[in-house]
C-alpha atoms as a PDB file:
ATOM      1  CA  UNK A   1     167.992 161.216 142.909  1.00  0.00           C
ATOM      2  CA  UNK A   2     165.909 158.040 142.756  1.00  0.00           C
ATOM      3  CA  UNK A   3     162.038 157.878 141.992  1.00  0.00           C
ATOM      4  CA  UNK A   4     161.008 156.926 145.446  1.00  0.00           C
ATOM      5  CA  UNK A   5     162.877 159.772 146.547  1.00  0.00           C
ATOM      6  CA  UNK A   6     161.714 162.435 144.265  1.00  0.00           C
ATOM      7  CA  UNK A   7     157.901 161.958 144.401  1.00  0.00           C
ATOM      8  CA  UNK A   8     155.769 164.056 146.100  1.00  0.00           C
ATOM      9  CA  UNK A   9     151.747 163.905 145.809  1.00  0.00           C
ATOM     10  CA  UNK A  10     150.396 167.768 145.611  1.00  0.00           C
ATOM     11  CA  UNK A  11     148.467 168.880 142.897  1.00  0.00           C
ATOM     12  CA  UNK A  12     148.450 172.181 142.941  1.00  0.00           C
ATOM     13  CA  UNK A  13     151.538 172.898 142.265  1.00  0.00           C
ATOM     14  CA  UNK A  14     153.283 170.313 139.552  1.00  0.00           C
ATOM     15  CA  UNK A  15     156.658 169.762 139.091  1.00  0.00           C
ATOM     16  CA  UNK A  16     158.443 167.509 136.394  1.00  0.00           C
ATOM     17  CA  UNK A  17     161.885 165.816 137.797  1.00  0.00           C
ATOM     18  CA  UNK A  18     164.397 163.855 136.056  1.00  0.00           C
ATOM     19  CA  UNK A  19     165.340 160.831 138.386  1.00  0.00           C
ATOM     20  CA  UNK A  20     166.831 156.977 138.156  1.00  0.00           C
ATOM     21  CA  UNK A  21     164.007 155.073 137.796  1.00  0.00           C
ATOM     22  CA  UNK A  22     164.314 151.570 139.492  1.00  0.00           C
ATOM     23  CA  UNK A  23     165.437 149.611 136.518  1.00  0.00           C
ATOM     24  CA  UNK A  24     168.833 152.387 136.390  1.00  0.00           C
ATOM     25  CA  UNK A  25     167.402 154.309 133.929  1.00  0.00           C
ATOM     26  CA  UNK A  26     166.672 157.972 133.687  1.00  0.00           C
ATOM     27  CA  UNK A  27     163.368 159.509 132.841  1.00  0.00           C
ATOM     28  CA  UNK A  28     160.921 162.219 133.884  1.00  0.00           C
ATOM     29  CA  UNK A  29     158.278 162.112 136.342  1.00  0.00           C
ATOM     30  CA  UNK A  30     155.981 164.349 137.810  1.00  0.00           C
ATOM     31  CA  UNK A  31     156.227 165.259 141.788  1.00  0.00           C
ATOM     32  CA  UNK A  32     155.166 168.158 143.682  1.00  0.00           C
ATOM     33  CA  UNK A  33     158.309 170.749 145.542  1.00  0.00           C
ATOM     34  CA  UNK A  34     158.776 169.944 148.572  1.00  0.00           C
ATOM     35  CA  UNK A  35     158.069 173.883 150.062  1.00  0.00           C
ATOM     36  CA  UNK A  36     154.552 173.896 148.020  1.00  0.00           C
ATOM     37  CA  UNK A  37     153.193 170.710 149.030  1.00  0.00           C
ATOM     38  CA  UNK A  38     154.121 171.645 152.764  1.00  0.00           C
ATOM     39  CA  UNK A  39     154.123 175.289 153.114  1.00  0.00           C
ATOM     40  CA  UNK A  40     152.105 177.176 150.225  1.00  0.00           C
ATOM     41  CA  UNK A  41     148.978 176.708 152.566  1.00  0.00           C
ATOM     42  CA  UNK A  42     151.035 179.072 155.508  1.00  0.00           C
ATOM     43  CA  UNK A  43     152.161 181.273 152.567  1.00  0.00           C
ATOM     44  CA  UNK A  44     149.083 181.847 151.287  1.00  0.00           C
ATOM     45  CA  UNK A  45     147.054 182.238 154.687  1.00  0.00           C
ATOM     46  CA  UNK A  46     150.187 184.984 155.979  1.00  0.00           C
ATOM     47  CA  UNK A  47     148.995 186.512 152.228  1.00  0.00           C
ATOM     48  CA  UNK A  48     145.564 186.712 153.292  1.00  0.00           C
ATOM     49  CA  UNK A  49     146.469 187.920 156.920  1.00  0.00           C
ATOM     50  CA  UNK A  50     148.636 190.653 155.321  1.00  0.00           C
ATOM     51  CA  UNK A  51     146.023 191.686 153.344  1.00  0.00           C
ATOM     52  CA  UNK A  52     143.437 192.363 155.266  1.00  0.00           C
ATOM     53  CA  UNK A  53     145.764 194.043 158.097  1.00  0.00           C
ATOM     54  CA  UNK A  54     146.745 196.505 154.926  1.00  0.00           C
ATOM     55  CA  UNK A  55     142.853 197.074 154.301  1.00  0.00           C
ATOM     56  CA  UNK A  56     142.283 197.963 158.005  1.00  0.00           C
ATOM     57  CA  UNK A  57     144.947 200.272 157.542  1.00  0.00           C
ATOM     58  CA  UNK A  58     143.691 201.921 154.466  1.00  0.00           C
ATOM     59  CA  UNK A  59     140.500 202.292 155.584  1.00  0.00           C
ATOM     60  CA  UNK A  60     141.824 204.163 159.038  1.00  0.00           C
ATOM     61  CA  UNK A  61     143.439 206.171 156.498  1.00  0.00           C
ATOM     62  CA  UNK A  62     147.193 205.134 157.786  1.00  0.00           C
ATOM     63  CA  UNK A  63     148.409 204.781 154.562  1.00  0.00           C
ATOM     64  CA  UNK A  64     147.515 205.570 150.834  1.00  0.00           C
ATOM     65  CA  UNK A  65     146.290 203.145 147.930  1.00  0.00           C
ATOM     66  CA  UNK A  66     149.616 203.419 146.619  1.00  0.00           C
ATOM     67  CA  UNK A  67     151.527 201.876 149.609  1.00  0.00           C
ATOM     68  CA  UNK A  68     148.846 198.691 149.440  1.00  0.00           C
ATOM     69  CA  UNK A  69     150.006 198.029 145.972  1.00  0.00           C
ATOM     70  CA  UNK A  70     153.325 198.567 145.983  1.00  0.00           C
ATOM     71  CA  UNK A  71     153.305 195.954 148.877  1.00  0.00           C
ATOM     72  CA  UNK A  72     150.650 193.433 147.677  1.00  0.00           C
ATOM     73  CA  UNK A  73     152.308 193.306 144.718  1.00  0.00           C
ATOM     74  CA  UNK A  74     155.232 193.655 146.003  1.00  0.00           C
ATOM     75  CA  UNK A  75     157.149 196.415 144.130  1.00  0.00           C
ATOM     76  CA  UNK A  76     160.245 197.823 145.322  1.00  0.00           C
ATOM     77  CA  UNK A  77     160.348 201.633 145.984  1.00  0.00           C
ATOM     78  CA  UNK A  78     163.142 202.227 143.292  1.00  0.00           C
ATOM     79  CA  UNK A  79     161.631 199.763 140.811  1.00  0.00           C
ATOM     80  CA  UNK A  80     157.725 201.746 141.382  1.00  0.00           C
ATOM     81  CA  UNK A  81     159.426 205.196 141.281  1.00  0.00           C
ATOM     82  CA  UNK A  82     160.832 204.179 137.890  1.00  0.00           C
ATOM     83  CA  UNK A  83     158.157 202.563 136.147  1.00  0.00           C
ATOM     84  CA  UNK A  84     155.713 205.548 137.224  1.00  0.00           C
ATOM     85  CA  UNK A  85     158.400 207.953 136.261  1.00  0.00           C
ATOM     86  CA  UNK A  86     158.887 210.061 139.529  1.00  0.00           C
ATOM     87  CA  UNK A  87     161.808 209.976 142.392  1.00  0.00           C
ATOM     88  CA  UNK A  88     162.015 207.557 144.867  1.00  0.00           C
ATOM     89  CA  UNK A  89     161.091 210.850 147.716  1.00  0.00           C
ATOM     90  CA  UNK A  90     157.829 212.015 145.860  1.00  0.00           C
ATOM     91  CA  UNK A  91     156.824 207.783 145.639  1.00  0.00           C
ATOM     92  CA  UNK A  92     157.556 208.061 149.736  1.00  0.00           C
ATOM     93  CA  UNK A  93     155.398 210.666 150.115  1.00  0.00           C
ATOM     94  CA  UNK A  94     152.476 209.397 148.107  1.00  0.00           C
ATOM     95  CA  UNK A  95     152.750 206.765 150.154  1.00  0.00           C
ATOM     96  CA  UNK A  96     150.842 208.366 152.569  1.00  0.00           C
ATOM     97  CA  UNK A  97     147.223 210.086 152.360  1.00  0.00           C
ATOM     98  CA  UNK A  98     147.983 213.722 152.862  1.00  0.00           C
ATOM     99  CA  UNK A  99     150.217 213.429 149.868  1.00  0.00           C
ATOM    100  CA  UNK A 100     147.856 210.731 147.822  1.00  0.00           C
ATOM    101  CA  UNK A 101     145.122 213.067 148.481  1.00  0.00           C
ATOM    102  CA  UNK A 102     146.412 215.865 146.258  1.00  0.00           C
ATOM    103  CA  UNK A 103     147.979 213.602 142.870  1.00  0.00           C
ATOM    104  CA  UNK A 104     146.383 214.506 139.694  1.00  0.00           C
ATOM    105  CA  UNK A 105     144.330 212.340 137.833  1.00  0.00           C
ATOM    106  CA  UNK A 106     147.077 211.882 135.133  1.00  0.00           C
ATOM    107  CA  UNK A 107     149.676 210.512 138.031  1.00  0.00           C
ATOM    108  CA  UNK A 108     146.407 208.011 139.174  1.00  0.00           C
ATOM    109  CA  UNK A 109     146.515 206.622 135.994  1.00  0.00           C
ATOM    110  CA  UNK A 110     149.947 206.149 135.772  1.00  0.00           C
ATOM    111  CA  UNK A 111     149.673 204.446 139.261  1.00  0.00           C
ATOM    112  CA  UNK A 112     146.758 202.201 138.039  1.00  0.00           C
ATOM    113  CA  UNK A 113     148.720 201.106 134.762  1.00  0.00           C
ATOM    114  CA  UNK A 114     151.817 199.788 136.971  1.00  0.00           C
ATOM    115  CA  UNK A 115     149.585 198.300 139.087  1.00  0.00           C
ATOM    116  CA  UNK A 116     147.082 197.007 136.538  1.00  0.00           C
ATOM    117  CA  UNK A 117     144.173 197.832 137.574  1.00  0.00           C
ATOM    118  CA  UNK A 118     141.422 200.756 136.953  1.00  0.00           C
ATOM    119  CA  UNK A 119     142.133 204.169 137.999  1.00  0.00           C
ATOM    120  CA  UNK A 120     138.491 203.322 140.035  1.00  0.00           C
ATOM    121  CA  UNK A 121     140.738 200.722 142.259  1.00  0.00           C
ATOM    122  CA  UNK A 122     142.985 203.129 143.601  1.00  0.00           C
ATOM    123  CA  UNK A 123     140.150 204.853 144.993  1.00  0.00           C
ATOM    124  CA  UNK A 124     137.369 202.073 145.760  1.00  0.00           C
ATOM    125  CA  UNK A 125     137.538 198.413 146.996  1.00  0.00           C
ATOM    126  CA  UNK A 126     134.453 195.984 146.705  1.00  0.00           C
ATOM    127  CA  UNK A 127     134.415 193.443 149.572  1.00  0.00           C
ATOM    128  CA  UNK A 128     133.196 190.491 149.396  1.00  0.00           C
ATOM    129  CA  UNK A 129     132.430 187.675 151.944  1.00  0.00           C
ATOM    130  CA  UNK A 130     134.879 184.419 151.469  1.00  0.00           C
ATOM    131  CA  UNK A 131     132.095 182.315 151.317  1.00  0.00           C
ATOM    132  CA  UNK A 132     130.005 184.368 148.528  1.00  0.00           C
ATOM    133  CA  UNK A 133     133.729 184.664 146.491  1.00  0.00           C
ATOM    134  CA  UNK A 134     133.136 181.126 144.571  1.00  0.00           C
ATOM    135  CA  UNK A 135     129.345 182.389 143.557  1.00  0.00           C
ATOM    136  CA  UNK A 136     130.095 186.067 142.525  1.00  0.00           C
ATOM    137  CA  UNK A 137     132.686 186.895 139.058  1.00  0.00           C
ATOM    138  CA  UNK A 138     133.900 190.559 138.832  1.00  0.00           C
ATOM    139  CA  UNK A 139     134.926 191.549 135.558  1.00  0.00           C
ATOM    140  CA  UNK A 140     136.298 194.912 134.218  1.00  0.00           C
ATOM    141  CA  UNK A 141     136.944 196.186 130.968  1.00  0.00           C
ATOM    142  CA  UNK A 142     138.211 199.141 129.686  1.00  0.00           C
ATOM    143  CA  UNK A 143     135.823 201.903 127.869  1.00  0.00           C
ATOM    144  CA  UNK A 144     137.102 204.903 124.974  1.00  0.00           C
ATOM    145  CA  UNK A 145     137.872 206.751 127.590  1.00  0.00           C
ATOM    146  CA  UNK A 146     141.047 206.023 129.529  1.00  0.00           C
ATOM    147  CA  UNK A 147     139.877 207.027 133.074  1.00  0.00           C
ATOM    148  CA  UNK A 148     136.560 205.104 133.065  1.00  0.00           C
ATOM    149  CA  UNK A 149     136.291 201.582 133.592  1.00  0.00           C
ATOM    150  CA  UNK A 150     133.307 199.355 133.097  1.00  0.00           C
ATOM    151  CA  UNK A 151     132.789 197.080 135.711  1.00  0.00           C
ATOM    152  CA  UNK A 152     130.442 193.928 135.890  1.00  0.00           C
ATOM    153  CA  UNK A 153     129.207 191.733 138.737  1.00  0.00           C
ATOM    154  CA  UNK A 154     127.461 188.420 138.403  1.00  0.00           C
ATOM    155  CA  UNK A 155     126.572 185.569 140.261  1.00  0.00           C
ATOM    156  CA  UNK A 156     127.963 182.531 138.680  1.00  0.00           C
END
């Protein structure tokens, strides 16, 4: 591939190529991929979409806090059964909220450590304008006790 050919100007997502440069030599350069410097935008946006569809959904109670992570972060069924250490039927069922609604504590947690996040996410969601996301920082951290989480908001 030549150098005129290979570069691409997008910064958010960097990419190092090896290419003839015009003299016939080869060296590296940075570029952009093609897909990120034309489609992460879409991506990202159909991310968004899809996420706030699932919250509607959650909030209707259509499905459980389990289903919006396995799909947000997008966890197979067999690979989520697996790491929480039940079958594939009993993950189905949780899944939805007549079956979340009646998990233990102890299968929460196990939940909320695939997932990493607090046990206190799987059963609360802050939201928080777009516009007031750049002003306010969330932070959690963990406390002696594995089922409480401290959590901290400030405005930055």
């Amino acid at each position: 591939m030549k150098e005129k050919e290979a570069h691409i100007d997008f910064d958010l997502h960097p990419l190092v190529l090896y290419v003839e440069k015009e003299d016939g030599s080869y060296g590296r350069i940075e570029s952009a991929s093609f897909l990120s410097s034309n489609y992460l935008d879409d991506y990202l946006e159909k991310i968004k979409k899809w996420d706030r569809e699932l919250k509607d959904k959650l909030e209707k109670g259509d499905i459980s806090p389990v289903y919006y992570y396995m799909i947000m972060l997008e966890f197979g069924e067999s690979d989520l059964a697996s790491r929480v250490g039940i079958s594939k039927r009993k993950l189905r069922k949780h899944c939805k909220m007549a079956a979340f609604e009646k998990i233990s504590l102890k299968l929460l947690k196990r939940y909320a450590d695939v997932f990493d996040v607090p046990v206190s996410n799987m059963l609360n969601f802050i939201a928080i304008n777009e516009k007031d996301q750049k002003r306010l920082k969330i932070s959690t951290r963990k406390s002696n006790n594995p089922y409480i989480t401290i959590s901290k908001i400030e405005i930055q």
